[in-house]
PDB file of N, CA and C in Angstrom:
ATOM      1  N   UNK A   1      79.665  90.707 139.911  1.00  0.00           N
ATOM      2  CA  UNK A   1      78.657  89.815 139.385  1.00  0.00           C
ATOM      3  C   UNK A   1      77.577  90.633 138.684  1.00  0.00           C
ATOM      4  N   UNK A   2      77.046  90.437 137.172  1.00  0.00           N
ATOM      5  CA  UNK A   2      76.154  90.529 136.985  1.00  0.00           C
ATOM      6  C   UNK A   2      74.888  90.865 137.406  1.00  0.00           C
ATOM      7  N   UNK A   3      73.931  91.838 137.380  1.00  0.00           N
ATOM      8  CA  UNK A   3      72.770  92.048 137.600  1.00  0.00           C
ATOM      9  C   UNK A   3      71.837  91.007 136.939  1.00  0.00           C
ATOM     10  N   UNK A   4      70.876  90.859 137.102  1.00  0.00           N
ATOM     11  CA  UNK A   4      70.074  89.901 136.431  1.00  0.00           C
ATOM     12  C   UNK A   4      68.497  90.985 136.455  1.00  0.00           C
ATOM     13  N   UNK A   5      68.402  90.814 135.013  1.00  0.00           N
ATOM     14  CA  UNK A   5      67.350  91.755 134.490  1.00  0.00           C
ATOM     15  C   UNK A   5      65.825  91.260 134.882  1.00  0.00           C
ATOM     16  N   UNK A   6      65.245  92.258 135.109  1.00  0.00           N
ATOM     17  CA  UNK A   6      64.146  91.894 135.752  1.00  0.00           C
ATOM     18  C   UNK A   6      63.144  91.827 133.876  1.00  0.00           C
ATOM     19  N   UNK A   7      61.881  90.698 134.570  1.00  0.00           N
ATOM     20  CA  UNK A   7      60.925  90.413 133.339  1.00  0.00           C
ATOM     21  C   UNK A   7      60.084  90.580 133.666  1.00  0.00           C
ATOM     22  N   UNK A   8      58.773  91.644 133.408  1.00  0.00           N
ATOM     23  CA  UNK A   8      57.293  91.357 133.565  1.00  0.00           C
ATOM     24  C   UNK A   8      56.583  90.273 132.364  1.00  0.00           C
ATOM     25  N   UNK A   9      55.591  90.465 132.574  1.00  0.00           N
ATOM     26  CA  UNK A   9      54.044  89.670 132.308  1.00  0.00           C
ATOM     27  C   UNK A   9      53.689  90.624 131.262  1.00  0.00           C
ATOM     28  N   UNK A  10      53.186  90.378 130.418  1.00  0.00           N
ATOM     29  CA  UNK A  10      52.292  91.306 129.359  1.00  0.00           C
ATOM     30  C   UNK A  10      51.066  91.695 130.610  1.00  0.00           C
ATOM     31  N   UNK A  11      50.579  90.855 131.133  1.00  0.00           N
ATOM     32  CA  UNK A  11      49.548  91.602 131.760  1.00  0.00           C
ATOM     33  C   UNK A  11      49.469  92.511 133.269  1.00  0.00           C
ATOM     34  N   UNK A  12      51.297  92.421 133.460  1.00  0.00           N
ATOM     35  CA  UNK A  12      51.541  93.535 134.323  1.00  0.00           C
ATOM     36  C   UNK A  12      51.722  94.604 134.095  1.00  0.00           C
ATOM     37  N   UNK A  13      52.446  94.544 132.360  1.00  0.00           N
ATOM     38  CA  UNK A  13      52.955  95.724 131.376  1.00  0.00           C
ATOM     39  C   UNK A  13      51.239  96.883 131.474  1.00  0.00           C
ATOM     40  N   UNK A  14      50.271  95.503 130.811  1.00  0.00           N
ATOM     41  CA  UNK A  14      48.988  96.454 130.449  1.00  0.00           C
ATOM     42  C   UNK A  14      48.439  97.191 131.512  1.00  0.00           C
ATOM     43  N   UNK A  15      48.635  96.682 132.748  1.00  0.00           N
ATOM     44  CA  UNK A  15      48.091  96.885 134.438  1.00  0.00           C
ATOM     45  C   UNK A  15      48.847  98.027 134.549  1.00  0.00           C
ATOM     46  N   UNK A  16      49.749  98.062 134.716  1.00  0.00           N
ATOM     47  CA  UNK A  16      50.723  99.097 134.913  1.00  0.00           C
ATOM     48  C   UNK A  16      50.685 100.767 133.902  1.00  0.00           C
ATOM     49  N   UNK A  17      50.065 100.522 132.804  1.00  0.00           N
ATOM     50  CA  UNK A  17      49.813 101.307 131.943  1.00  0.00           C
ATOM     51  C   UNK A  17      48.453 102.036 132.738  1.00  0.00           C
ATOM     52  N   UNK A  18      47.648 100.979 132.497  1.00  0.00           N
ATOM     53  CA  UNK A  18      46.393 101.593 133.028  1.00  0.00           C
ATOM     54  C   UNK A  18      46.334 102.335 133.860  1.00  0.00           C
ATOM     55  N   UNK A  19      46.996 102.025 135.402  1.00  0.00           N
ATOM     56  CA  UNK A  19      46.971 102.570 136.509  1.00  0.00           C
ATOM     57  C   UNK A  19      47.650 103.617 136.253  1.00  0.00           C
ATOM     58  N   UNK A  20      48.360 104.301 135.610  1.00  0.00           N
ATOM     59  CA  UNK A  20      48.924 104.924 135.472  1.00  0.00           C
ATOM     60  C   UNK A  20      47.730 106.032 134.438  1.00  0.00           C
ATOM     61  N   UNK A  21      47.245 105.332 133.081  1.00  0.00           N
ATOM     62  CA  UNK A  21      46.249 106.643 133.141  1.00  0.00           C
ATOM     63  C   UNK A  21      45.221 106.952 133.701  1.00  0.00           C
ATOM     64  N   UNK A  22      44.621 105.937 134.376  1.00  0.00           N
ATOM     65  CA  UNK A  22      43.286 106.013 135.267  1.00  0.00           C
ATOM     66  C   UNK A  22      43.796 106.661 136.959  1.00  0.00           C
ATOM     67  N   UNK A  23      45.127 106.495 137.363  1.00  0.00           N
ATOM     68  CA  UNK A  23      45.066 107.040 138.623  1.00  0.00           C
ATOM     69  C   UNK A  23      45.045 108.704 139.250  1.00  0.00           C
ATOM     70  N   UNK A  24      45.570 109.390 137.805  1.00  0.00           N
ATOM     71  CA  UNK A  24      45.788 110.970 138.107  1.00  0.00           C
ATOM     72  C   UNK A  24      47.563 110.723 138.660  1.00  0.00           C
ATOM     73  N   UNK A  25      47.931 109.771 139.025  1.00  0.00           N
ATOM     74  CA  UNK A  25      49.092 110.096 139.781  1.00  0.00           C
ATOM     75  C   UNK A  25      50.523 110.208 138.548  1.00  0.00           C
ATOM     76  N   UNK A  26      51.341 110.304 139.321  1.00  0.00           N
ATOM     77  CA  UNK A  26      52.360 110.884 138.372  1.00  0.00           C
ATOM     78  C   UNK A  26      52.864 109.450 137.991  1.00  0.00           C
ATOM     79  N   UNK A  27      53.888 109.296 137.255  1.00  0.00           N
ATOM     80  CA  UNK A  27      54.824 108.449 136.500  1.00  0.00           C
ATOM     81  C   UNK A  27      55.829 107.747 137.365  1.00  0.00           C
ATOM     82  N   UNK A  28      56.357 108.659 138.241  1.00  0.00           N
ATOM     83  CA  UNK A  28      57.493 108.660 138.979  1.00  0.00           C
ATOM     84  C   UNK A  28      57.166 107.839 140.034  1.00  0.00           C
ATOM     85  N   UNK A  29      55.824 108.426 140.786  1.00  0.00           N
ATOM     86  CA  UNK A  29      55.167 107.920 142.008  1.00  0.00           C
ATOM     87  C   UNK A  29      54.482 106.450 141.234  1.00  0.00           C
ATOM     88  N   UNK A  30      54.326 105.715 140.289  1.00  0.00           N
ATOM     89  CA  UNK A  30      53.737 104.540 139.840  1.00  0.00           C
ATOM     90  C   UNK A  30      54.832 104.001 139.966  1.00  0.00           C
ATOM     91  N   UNK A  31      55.923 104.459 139.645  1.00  0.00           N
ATOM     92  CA  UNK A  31      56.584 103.365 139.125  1.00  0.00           C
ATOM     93  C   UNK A  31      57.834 102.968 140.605  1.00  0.00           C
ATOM     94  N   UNK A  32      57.399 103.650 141.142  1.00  0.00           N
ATOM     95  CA  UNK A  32      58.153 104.020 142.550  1.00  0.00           C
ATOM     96  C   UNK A  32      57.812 103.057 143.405  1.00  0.00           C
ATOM     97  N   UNK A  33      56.411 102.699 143.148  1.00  0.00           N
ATOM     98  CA  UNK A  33      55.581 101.676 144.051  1.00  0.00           C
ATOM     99  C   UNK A  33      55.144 100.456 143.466  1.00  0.00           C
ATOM    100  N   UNK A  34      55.222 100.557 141.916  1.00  0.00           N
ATOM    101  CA  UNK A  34      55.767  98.921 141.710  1.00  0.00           C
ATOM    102  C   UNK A  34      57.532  98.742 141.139  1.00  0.00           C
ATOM    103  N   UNK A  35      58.216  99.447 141.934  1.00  0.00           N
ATOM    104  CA  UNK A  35      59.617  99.196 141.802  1.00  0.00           C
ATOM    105  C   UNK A  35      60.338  98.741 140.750  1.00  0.00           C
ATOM    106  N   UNK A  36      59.899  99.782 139.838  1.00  0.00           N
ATOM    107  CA  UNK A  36      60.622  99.740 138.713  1.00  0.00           C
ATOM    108  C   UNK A  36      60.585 101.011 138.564  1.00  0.00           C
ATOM    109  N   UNK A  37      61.885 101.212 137.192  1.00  0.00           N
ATOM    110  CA  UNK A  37      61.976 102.726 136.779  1.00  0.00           C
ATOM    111  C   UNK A  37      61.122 103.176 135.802  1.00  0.00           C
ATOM    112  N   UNK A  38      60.927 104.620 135.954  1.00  0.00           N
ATOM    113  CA  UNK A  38      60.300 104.974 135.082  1.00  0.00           C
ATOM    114  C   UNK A  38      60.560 105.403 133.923  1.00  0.00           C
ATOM    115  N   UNK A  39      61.441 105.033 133.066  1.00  0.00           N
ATOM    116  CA  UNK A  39      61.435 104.911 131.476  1.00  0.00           C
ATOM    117  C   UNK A  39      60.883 103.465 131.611  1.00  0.00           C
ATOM    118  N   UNK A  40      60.904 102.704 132.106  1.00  0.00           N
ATOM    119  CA  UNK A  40      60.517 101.547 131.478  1.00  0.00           C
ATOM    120  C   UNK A  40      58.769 101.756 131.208  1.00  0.00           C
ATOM    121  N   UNK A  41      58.131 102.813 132.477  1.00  0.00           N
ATOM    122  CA  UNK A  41      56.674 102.855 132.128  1.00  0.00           C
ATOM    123  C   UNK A  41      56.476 103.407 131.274  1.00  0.00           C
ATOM    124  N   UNK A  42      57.432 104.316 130.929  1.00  0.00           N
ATOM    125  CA  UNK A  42      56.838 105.560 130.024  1.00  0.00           C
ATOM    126  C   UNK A  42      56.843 104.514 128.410  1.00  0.00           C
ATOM    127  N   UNK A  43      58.009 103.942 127.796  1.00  0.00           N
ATOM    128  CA  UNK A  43      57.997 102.596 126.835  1.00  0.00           C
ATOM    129  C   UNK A  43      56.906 102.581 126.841  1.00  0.00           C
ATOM    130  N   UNK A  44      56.385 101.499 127.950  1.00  0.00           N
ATOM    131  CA  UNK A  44      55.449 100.627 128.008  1.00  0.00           C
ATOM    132  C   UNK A  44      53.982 101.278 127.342  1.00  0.00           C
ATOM    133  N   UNK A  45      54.106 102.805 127.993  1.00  0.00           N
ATOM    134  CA  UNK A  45      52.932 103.731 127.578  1.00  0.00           C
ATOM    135  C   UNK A  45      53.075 103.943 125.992  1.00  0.00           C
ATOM    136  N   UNK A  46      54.062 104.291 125.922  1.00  0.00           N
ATOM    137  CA  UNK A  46      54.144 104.146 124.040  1.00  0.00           C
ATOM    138  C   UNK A  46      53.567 103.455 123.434  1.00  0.00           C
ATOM    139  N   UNK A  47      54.499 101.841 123.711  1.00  0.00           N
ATOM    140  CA  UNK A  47      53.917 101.146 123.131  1.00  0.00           C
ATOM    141  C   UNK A  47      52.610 100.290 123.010  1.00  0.00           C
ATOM    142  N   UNK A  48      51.689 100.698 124.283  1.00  0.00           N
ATOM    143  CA  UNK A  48      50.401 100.110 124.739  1.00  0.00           C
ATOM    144  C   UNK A  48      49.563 101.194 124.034  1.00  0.00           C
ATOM    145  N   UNK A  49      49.738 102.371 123.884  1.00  0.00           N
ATOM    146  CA  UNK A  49      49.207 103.641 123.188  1.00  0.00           C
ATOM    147  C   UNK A  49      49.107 103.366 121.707  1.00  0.00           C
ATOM    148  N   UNK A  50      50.542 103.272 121.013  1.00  0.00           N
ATOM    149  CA  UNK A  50      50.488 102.670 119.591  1.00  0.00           C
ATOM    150  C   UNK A  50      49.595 101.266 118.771  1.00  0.00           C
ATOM    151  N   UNK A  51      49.491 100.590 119.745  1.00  0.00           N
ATOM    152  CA  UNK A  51      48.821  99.153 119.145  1.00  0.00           C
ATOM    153  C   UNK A  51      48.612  98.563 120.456  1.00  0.00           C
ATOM    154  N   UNK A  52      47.199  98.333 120.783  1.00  0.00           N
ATOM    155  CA  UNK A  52      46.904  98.262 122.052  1.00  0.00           C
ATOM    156  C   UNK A  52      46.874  96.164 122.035  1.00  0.00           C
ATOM    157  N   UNK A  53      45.898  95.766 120.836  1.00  0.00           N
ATOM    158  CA  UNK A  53      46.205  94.401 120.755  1.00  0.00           C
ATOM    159  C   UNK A  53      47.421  93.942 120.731  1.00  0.00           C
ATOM    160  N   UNK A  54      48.335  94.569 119.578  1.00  0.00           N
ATOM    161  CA  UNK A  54      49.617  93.597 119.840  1.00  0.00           C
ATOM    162  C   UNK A  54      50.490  94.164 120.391  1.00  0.00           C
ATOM    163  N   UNK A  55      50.294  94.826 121.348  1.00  0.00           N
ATOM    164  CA  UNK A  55      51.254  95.611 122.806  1.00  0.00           C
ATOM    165  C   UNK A  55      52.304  94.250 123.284  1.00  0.00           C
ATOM    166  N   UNK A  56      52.958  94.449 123.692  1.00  0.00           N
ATOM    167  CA  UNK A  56      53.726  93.253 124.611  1.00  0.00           C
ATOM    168  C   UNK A  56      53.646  92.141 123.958  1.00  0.00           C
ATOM    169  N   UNK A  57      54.242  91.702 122.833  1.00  0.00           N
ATOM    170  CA  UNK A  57      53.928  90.183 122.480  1.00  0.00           C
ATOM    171  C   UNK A  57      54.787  89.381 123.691  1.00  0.00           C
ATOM    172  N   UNK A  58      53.953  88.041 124.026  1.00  0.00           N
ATOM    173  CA  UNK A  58      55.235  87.105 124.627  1.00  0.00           C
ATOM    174  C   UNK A  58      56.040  86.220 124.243  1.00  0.00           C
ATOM    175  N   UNK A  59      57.306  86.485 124.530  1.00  0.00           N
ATOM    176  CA  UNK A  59      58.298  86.224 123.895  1.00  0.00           C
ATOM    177  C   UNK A  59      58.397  84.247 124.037  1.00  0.00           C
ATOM    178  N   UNK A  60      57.639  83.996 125.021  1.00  0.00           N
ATOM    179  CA  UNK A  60      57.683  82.121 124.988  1.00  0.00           C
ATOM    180  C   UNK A  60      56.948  82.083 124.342  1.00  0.00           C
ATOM    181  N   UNK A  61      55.920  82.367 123.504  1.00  0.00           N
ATOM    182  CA  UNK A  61      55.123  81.690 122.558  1.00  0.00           C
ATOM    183  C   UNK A  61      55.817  81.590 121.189  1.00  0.00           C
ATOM    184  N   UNK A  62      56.187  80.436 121.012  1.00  0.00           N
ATOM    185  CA  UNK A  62      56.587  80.639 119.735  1.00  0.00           C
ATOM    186  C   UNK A  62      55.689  79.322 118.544  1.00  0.00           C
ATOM    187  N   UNK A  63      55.915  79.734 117.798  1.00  0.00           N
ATOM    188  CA  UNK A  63      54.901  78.607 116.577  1.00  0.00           C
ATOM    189  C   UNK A  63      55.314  77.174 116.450  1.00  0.00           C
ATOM    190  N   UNK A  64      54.520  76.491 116.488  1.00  0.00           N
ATOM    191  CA  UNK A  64      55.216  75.206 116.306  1.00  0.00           C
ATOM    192  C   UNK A  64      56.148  74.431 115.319  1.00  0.00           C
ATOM    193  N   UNK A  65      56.735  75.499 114.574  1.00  0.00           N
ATOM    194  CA  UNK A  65      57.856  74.865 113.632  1.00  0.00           C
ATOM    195  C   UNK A  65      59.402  75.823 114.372  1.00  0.00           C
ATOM    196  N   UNK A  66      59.207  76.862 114.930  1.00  0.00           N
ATOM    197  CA  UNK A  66      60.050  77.461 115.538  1.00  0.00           C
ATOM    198  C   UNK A  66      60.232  76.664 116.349  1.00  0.00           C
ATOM    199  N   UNK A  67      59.226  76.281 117.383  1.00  0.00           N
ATOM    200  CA  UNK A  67      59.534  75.225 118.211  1.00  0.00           C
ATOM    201  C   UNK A  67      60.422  73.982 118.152  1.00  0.00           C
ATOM    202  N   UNK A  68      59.788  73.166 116.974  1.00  0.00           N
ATOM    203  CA  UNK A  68      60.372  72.043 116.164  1.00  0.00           C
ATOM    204  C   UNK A  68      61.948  72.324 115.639  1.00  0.00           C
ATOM    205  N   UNK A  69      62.135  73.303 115.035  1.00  0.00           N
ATOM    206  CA  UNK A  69      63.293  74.036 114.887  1.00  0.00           C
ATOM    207  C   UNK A  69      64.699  74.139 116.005  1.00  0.00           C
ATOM    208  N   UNK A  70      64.087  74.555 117.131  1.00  0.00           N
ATOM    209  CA  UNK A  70      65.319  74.739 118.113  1.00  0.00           C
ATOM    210  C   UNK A  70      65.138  73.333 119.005  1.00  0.00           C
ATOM    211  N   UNK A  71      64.380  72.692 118.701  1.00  0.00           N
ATOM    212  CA  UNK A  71      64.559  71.273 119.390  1.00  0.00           C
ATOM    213  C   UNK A  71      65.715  70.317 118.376  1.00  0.00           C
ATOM    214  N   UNK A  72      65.519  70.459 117.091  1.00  0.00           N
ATOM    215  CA  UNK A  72      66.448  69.978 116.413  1.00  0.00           C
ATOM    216  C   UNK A  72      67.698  70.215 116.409  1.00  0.00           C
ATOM    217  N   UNK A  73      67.886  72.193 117.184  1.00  0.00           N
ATOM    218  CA  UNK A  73      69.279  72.830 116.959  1.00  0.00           C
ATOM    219  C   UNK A  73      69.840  72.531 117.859  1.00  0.00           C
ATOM    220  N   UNK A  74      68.806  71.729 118.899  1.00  0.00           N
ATOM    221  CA  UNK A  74      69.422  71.021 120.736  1.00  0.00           C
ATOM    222  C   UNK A  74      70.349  69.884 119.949  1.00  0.00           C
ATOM    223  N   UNK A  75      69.038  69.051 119.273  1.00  0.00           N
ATOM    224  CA  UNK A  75      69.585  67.958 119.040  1.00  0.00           C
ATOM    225  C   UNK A  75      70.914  67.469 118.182  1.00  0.00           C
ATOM    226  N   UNK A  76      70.781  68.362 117.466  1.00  0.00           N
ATOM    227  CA  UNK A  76      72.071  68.653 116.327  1.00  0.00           C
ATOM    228  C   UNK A  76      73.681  69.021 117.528  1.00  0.00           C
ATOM    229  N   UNK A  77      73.320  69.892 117.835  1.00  0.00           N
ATOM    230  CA  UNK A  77      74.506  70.045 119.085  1.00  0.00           C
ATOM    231  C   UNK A  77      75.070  69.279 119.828  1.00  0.00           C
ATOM    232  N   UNK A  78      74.150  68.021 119.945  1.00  0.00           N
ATOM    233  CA  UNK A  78      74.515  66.857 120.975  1.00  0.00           C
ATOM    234  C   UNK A  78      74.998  66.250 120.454  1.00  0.00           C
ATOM    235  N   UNK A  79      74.916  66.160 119.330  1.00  0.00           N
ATOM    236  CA  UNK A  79      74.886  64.942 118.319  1.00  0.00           C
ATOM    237  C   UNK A  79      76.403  65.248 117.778  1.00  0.00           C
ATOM    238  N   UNK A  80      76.896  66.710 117.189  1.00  0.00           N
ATOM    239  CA  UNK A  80      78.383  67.160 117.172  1.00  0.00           C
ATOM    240  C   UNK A  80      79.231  67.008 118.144  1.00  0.00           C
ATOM    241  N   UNK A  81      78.884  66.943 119.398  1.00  0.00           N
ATOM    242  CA  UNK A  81      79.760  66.684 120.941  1.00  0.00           C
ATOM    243  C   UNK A  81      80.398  65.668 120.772  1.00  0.00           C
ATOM    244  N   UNK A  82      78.852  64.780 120.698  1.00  0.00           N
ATOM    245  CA  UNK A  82      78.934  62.887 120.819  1.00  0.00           C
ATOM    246  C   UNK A  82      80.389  62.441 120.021  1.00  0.00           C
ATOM    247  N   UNK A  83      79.865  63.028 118.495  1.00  0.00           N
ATOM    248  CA  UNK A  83      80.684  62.505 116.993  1.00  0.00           C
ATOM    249  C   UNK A  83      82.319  63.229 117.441  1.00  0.00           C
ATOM    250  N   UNK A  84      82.702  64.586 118.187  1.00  0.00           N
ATOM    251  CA  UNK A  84      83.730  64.979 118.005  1.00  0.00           C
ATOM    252  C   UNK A  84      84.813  64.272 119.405  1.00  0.00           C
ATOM    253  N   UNK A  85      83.682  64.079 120.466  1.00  0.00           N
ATOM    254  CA  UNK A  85      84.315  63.078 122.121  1.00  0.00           C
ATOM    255  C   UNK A  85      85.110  61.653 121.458  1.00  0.00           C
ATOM    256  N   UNK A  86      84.084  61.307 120.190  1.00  0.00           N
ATOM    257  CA  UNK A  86      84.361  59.703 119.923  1.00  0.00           C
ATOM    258  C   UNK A  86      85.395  60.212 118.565  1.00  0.00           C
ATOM    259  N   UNK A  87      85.771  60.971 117.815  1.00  0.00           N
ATOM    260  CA  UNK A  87      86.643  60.926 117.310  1.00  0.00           C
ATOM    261  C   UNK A  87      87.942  61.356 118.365  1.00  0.00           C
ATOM    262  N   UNK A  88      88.236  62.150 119.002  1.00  0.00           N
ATOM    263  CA  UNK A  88      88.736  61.902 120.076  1.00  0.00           C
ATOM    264  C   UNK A  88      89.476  60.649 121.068  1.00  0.00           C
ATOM    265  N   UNK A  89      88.536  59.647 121.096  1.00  0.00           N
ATOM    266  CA  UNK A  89      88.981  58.585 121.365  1.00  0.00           C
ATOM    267  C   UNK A  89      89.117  57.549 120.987  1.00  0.00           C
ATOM    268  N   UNK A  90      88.973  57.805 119.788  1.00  0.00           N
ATOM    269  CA  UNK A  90      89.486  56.944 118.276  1.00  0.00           C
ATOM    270  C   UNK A  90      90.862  57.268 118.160  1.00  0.00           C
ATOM    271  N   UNK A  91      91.218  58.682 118.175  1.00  0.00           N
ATOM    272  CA  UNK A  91      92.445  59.104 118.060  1.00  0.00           C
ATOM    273  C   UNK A  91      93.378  58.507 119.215  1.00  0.00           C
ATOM    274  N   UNK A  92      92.557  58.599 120.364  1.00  0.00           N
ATOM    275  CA  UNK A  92      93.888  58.350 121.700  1.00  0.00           C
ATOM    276  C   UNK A  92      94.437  56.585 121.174  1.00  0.00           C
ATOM    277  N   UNK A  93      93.103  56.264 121.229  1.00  0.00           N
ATOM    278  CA  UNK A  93      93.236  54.140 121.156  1.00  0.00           C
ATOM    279  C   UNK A  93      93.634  54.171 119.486  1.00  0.00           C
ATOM    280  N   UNK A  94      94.314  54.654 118.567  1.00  0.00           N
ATOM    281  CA  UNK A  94      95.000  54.288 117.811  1.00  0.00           C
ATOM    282  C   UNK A  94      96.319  54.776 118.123  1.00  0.00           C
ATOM    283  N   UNK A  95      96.861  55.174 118.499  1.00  0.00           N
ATOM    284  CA  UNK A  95      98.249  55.538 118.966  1.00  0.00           C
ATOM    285  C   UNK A  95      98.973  54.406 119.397  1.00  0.00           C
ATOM    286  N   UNK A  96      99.913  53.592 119.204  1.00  0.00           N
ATOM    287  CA  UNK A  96     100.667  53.013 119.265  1.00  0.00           C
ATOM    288  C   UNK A  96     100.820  53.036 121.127  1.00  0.00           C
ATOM    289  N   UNK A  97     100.658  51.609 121.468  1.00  0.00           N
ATOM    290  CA  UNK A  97     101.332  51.449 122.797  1.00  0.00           C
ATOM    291  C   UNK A  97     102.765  52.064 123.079  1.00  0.00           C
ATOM    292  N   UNK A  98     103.338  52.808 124.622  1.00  0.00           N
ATOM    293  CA  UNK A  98     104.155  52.678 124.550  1.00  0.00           C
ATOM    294  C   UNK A  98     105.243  51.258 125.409  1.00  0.00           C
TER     295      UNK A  98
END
């Protein structure tokens, strides 16, 4: 079975950064004790280092036409099921009794 990937918070990402340069302690020992590995802190340090505002965007925010967008691509999907179930049983109930 599958692992299932773990997700932080943008504001555990930034927490986690911090403590890490404000504590003196090592990398290994941070990340040891919030149980995760440490490439993922060291990333995180990159990328919180490079662009501190748009560090971690979150990935559920999306704009409201993106939004509008994949509600339609729900709806569109249902809507091909519906049309291909009922051609389907258009096909069976025209078949000749036997």
């Amino acid at each position: 079975m599958a692992q299932k990937r773990k997700t932080y918070t943008r504001e555990f990402k930034i927490e986690a950064v911090r403590l890490l340069e404000r504590s003196g302690r090592t990398q290994v020992e941070i990340a040891n004790e919030l149980g995760m590995a440490p490439s993922s802190l060291s990333r995180w340090k990159q990328k919180y280092g490079a662009d501190v505002e748009g560090a971690f965007p979150d990935r559920e925010v999306l704009t409201l036409e993106e939004a509008r967008i994949r509600q339609l691509e729900r709806e569109n999907e249902i809507l091909r099921q519906e049309r291909d179930i009922l051609k389907k049983v258009v096909t069976i109930f025209s078949q000749p009794s036997r």
